[in-house]
N, C-alpha and C. Protein backbone atom coordinates (compact mmCIF):
# COMPACT_ATOMS: atom_id res chain seq x y z
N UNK A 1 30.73 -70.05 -15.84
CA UNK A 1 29.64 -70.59 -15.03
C UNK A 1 29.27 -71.96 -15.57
N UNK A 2 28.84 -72.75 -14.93
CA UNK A 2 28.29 -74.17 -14.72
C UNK A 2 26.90 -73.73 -16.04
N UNK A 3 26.63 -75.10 -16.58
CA UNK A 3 25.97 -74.78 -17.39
C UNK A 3 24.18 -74.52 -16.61
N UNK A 4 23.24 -74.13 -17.40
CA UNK A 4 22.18 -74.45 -16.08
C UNK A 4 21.98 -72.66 -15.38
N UNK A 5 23.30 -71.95 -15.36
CA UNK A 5 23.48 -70.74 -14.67
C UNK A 5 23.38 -69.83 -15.66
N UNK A 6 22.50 -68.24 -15.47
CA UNK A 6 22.52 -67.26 -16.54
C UNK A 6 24.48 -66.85 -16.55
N UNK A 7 24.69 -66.86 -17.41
CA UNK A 7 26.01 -66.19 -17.47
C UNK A 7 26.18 -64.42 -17.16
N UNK A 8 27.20 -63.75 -16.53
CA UNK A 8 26.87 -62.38 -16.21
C UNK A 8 28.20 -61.48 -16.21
N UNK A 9 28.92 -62.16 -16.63
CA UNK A 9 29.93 -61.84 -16.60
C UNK A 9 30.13 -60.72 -18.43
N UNK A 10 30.94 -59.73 -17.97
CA UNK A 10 32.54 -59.89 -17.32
C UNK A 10 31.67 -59.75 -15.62
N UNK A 11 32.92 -60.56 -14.90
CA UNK A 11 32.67 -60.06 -13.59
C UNK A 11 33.38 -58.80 -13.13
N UNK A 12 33.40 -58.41 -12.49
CA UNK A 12 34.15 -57.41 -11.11
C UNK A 12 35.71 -58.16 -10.72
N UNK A 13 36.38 -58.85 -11.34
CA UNK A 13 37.68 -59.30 -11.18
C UNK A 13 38.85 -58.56 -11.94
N UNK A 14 39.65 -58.43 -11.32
CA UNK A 14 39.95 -59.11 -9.89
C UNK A 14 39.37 -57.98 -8.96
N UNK A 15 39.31 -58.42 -7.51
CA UNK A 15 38.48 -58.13 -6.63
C UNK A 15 39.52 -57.35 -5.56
N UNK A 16 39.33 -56.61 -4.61
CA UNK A 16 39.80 -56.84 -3.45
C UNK A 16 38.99 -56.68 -2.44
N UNK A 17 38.84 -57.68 -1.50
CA UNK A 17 37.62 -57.75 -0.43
C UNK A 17 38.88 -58.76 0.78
N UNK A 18 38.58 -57.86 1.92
CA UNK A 18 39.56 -58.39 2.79
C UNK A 18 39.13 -59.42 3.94
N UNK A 19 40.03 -60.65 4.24
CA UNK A 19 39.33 -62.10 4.07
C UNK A 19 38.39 -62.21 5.51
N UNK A 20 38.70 -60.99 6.51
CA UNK A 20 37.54 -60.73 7.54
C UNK A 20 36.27 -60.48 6.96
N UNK A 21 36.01 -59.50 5.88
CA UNK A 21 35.03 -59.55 5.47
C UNK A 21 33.86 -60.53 5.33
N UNK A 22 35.02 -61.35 4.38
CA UNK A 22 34.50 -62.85 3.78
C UNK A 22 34.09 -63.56 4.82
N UNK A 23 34.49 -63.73 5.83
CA UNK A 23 34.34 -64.91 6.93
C UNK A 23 33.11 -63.96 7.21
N UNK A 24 32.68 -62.81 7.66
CA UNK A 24 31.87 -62.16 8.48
C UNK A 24 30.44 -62.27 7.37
N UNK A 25 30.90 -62.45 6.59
CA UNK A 25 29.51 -62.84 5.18
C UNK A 25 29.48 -64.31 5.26
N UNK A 26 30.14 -65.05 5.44
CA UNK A 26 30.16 -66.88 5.11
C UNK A 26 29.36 -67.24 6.47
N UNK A 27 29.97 -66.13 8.00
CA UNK A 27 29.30 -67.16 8.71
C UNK A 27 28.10 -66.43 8.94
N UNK A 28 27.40 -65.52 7.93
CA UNK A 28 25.82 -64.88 8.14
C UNK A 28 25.45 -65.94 7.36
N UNK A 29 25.66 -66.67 5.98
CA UNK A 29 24.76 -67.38 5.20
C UNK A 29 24.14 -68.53 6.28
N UNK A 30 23.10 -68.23 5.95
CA UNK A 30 22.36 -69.64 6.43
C UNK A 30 21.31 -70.09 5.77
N UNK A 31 20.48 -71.51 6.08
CA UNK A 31 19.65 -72.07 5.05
C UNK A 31 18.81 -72.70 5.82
N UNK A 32 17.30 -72.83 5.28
CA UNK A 32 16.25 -73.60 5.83
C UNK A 32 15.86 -75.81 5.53
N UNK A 33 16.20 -75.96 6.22
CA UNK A 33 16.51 -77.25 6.20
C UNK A 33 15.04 -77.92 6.32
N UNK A 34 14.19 -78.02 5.20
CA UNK A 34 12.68 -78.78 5.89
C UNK A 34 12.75 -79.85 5.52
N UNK A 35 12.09 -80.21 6.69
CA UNK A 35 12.36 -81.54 7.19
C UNK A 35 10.87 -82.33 6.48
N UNK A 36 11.51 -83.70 6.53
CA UNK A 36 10.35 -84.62 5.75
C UNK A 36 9.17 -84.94 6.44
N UNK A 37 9.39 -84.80 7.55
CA UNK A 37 8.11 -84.98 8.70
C UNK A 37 7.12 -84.08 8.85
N UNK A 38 5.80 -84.29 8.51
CA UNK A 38 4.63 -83.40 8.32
C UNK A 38 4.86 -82.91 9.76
N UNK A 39 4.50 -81.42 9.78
CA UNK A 39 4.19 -80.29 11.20
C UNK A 39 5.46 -80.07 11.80
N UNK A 40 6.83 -80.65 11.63
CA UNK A 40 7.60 -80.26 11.85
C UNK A 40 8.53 -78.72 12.37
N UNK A 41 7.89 -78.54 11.47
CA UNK A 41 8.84 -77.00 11.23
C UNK A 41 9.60 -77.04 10.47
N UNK A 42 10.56 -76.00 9.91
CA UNK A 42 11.95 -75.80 9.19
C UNK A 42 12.96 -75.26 10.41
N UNK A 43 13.86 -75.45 9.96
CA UNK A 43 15.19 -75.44 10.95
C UNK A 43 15.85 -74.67 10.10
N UNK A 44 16.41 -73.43 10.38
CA UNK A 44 17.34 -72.44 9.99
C UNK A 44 18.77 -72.86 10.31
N UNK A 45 19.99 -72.96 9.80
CA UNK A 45 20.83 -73.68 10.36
C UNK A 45 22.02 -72.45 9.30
N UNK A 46 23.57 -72.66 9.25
CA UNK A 46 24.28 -71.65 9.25
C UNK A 46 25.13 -73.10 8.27
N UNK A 47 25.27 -71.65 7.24
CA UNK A 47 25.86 -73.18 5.97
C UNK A 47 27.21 -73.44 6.06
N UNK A 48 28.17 -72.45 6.94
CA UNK A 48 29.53 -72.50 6.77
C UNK A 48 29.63 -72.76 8.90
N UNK A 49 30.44 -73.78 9.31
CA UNK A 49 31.25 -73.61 10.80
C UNK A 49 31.55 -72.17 11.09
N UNK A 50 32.70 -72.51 11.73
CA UNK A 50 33.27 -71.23 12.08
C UNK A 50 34.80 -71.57 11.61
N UNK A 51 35.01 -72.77 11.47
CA UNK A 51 36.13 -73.25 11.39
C UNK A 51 36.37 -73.57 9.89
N UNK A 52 34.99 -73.75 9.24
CA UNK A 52 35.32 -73.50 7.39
C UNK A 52 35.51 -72.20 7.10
N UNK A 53 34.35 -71.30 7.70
CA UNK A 53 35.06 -70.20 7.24
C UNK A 53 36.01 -69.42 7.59
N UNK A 54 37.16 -70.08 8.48
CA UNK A 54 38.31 -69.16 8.28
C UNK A 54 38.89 -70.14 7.49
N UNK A 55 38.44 -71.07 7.52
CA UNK A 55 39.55 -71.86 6.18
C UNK A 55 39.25 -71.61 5.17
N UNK A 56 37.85 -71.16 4.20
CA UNK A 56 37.81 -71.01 3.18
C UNK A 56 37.98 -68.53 3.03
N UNK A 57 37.57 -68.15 3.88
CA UNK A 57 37.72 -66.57 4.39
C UNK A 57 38.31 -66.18 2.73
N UNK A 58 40.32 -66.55 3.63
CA UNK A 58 41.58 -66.29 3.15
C UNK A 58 41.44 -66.70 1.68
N UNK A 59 40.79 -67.98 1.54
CA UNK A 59 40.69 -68.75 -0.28
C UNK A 59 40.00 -68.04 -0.73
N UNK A 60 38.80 -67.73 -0.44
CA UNK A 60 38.34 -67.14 -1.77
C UNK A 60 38.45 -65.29 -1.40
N UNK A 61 38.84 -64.86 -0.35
CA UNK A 61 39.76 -63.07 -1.02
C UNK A 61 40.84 -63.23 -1.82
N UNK A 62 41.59 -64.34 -1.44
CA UNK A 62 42.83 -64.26 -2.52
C UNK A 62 42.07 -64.86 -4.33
N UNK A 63 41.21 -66.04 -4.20
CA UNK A 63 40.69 -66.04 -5.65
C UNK A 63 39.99 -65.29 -6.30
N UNK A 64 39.21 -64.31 -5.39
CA UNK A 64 38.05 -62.98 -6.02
C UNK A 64 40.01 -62.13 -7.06
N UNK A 65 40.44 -61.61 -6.23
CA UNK A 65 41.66 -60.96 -6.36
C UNK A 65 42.67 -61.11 -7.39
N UNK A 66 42.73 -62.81 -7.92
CA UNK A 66 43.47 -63.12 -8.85
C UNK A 66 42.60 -63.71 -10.25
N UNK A 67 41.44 -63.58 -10.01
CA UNK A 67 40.67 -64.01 -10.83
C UNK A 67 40.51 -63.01 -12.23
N UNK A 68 40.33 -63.59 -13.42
CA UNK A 68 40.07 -62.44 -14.10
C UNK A 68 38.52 -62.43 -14.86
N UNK A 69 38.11 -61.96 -15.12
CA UNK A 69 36.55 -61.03 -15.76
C UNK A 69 35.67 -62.02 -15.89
N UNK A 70 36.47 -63.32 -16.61
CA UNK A 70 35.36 -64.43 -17.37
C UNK A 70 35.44 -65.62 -16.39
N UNK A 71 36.34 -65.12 -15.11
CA UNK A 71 36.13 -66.66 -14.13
C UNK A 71 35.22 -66.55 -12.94
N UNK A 72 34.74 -67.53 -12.29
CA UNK A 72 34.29 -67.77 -11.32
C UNK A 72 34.88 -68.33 -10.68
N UNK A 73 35.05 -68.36 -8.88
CA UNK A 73 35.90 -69.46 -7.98
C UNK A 73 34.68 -69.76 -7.92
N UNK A 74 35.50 -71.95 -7.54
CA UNK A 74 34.78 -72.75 -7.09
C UNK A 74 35.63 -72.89 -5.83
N UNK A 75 34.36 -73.36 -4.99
CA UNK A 75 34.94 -74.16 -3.55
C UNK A 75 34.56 -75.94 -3.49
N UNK A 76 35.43 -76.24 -2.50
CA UNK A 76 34.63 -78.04 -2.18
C UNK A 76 35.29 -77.92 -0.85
N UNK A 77 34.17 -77.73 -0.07
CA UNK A 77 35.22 -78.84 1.62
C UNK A 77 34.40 -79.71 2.12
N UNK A 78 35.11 -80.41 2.74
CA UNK A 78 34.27 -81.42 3.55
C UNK A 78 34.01 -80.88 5.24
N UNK A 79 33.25 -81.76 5.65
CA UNK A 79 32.56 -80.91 7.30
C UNK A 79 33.75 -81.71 8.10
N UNK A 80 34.18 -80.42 9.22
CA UNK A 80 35.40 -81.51 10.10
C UNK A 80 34.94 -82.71 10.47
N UNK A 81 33.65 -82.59 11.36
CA UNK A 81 33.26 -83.76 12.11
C UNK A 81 33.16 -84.85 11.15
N UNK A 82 32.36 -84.06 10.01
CA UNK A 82 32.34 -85.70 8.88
C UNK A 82 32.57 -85.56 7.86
N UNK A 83 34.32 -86.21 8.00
CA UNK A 83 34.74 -85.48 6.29
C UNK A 83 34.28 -86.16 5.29
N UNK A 84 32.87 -87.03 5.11
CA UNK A 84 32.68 -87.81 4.38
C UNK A 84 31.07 -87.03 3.19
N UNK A 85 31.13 -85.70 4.36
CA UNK A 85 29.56 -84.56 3.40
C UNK A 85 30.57 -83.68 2.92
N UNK A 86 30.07 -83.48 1.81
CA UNK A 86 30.61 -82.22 1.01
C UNK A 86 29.67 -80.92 1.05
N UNK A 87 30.75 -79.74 1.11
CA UNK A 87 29.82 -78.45 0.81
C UNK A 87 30.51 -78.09 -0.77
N UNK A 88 29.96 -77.60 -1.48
CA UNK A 88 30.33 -77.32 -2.57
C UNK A 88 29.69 -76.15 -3.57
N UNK A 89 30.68 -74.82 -4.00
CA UNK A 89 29.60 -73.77 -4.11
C UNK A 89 30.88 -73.05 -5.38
N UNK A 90 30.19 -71.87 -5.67
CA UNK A 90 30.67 -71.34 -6.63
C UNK A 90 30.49 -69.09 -6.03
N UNK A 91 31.11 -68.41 -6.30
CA UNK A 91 31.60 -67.04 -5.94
C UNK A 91 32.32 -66.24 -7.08
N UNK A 92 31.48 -64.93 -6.88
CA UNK A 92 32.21 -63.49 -8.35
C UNK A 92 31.39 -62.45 -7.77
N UNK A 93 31.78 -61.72 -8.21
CA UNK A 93 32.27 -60.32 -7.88
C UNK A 93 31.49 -59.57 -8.93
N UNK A 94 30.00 -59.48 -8.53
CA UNK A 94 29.82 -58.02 -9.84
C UNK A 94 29.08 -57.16 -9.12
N UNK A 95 29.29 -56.03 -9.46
CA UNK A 95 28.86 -55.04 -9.48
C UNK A 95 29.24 -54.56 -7.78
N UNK A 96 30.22 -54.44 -7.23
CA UNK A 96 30.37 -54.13 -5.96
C UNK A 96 29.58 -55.19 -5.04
N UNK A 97 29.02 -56.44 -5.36
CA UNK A 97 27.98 -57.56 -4.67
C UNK A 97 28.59 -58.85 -5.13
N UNK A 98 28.83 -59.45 -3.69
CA UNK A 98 29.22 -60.64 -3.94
C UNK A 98 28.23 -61.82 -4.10
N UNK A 99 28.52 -62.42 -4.66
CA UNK A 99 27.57 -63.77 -5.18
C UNK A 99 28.13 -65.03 -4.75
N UNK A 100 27.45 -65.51 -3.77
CA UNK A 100 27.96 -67.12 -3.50
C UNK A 100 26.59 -67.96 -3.71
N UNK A 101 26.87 -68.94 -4.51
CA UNK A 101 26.05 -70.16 -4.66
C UNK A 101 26.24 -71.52 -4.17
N UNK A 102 25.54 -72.34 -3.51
CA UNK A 102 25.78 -73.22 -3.07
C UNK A 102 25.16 -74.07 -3.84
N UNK A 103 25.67 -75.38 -4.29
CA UNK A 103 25.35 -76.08 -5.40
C UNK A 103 25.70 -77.21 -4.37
N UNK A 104 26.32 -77.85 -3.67
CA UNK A 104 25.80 -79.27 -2.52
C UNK A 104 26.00 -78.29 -1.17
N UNK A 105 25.10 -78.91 -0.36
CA UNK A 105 25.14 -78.81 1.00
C UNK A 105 25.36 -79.85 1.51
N UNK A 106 26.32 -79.86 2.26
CA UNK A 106 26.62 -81.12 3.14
C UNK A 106 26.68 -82.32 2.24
N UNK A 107 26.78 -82.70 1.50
CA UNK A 107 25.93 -84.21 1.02
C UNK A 107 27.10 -85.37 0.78
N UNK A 108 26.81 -85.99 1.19
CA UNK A 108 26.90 -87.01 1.33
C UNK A 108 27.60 -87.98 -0.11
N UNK A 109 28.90 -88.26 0.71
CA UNK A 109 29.81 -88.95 -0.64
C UNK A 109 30.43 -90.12 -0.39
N UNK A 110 29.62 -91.22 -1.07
CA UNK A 110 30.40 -92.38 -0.99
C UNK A 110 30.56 -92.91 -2.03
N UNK A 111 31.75 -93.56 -2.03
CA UNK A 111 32.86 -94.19 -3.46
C UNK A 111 32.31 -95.67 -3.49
N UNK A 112 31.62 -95.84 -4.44
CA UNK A 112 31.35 -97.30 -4.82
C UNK A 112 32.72 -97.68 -5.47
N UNK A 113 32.30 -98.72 -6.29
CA UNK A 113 33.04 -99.64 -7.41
C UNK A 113 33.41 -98.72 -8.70
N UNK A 114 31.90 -98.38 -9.02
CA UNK A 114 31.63 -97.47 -10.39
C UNK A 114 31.30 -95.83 -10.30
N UNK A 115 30.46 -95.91 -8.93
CA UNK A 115 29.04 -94.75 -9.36
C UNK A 115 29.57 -94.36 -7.61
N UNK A 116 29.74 -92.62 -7.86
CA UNK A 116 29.47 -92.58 -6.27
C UNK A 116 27.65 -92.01 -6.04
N UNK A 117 27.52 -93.15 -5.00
CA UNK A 117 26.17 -93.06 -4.35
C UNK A 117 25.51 -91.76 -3.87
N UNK A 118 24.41 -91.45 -4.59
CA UNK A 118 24.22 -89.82 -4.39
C UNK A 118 22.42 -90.32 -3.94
N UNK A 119 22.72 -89.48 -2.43
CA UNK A 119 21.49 -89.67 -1.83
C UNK A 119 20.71 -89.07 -2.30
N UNK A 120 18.97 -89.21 -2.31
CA UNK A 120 18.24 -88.15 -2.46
C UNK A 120 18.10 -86.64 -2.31
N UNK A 121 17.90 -86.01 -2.90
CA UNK A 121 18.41 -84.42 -2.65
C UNK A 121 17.54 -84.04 -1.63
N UNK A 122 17.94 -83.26 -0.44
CA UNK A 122 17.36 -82.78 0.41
C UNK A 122 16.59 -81.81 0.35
N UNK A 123 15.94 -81.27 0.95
CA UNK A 123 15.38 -80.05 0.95
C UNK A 123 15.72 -78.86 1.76
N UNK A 124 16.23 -78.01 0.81
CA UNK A 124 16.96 -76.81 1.74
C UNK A 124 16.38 -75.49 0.87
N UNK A 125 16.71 -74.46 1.20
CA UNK A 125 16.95 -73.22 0.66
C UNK A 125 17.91 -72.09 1.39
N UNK A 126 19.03 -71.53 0.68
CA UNK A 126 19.16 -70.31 1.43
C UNK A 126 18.69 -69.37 2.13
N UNK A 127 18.36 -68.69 3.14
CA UNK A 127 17.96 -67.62 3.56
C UNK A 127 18.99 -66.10 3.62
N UNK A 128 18.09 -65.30 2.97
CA UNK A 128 19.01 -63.83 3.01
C UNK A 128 18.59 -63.28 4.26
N UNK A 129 19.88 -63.29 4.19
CA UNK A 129 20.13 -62.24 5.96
C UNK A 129 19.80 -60.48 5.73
N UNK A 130 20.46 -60.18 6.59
CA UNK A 130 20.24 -58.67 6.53
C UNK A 130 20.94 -57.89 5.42
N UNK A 131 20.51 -57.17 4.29
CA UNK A 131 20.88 -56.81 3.06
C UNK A 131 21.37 -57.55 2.24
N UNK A 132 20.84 -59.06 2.40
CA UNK A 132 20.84 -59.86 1.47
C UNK A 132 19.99 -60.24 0.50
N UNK A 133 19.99 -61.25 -0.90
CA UNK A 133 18.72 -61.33 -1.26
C UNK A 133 19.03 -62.39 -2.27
N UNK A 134 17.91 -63.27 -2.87
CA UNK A 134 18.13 -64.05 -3.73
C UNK A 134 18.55 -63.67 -5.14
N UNK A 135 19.09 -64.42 -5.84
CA UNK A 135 19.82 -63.86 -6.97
C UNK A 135 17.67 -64.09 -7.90
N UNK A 136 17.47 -62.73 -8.44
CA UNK A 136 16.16 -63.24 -9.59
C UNK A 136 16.77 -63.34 -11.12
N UNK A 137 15.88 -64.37 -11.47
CA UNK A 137 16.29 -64.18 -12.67
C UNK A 137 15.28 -63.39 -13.68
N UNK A 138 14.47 -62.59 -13.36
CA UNK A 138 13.16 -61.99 -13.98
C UNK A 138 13.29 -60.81 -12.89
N UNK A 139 12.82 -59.56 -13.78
CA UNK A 139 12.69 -58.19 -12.76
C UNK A 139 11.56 -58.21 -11.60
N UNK A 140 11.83 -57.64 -10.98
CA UNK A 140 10.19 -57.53 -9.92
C UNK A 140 10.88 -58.29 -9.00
N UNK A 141 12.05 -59.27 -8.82
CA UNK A 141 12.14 -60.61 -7.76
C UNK A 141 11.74 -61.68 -8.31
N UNK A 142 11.17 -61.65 -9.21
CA UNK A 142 10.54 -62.97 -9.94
C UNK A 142 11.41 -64.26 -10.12
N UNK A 143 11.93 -65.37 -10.24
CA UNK A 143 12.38 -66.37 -10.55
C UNK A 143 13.90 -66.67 -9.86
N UNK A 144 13.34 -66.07 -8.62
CA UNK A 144 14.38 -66.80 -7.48
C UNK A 144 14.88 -67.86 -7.46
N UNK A 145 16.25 -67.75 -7.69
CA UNK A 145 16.96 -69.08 -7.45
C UNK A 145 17.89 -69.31 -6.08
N UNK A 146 17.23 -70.03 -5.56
CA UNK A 146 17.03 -70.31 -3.74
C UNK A 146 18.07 -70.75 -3.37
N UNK A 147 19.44 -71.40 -4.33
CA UNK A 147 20.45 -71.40 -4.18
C UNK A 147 21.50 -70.55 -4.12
N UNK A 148 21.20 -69.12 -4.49
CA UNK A 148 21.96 -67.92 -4.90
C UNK A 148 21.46 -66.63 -3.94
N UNK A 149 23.04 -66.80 -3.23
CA UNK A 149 22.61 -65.27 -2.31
C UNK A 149 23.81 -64.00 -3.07
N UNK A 150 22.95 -62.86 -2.84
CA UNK A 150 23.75 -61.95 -2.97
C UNK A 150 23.57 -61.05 -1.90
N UNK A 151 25.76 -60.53 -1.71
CA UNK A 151 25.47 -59.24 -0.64
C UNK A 151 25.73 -58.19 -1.02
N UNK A 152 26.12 -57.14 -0.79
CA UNK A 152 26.24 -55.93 -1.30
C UNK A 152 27.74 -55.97 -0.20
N UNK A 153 28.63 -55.20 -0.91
CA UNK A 153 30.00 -54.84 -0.49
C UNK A 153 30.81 -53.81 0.13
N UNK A 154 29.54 -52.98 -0.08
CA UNK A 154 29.52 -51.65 -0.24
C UNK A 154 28.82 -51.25 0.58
């Protein structure tokens, strides 16, 4: 794990979870997008296409699968329409519950000279769907980390 992350491992690897599954969990994640404009609202929006997740589905059943105890898969794709935002997230396998984290949404990548230009961080959070839930890091639910969904597999 990325530093920053409780470590939890060994994980549940290797895995087998079959890559319909995966797609049928990638395209439930979705996230609240609030917006900078006072009275607005938040906008619920769906973090994966339909068309990433059959491209990423197949990648990460085959990496849960070949992975062993102390790894995590990472992902990176870019959005078709604009291959210029990155999604970028991290996935393991414990306890019969899969764990995907999203660490960029969409964002935005441009190649300077030196430094690539990293916009202000947006404001998002995951939302758990139906038998989903935030990963806590304290019992009770306490110390939700709004980037971390978990589903149950089972």
């Amino acid at each position: 794990m990325p530093p920053g992350y409780p470590s939890l491992e060994p994980y549940n690897h290797s895995y087998t979870i079959q890559p319909d599954e995966v797609l049928t969990l990638l395209e439930s994640v979705q996230y609240d997008a609030q917006s900078l404009i006072p009275f607005s609202g938040n906008h619920s929006r769906h973090v994966f296409t339909r068309q990433q997740g059959e491209l990423l589905a197949p990648a990460i059943s085959n990496a849960v699968h070949q992975a062993v105890p102390q790894e995590v898969v990472e992902f990176s794709l870019a959005d078709h329409d604009k291959p210029d935002r990155r999604t970028k997230g991290l996935v393991f396998v414990l306890h019969d519950e899969l764990h995907l984290i999203i660490e960029e949404l969409r964002k935005p990548v441009y190649q300077g000279e030196h430094n690539t230009y990293q916009q202000p961080v947006p404001q998002w959070e995951l939302l758990p769907g139906d038998r989903q839930r935030h990963y806590a890091s304290r019992p009770g639910g306490k110390g939700k980390i709004m980037n971390w969904i978990i589903t149950p597999l089972r």
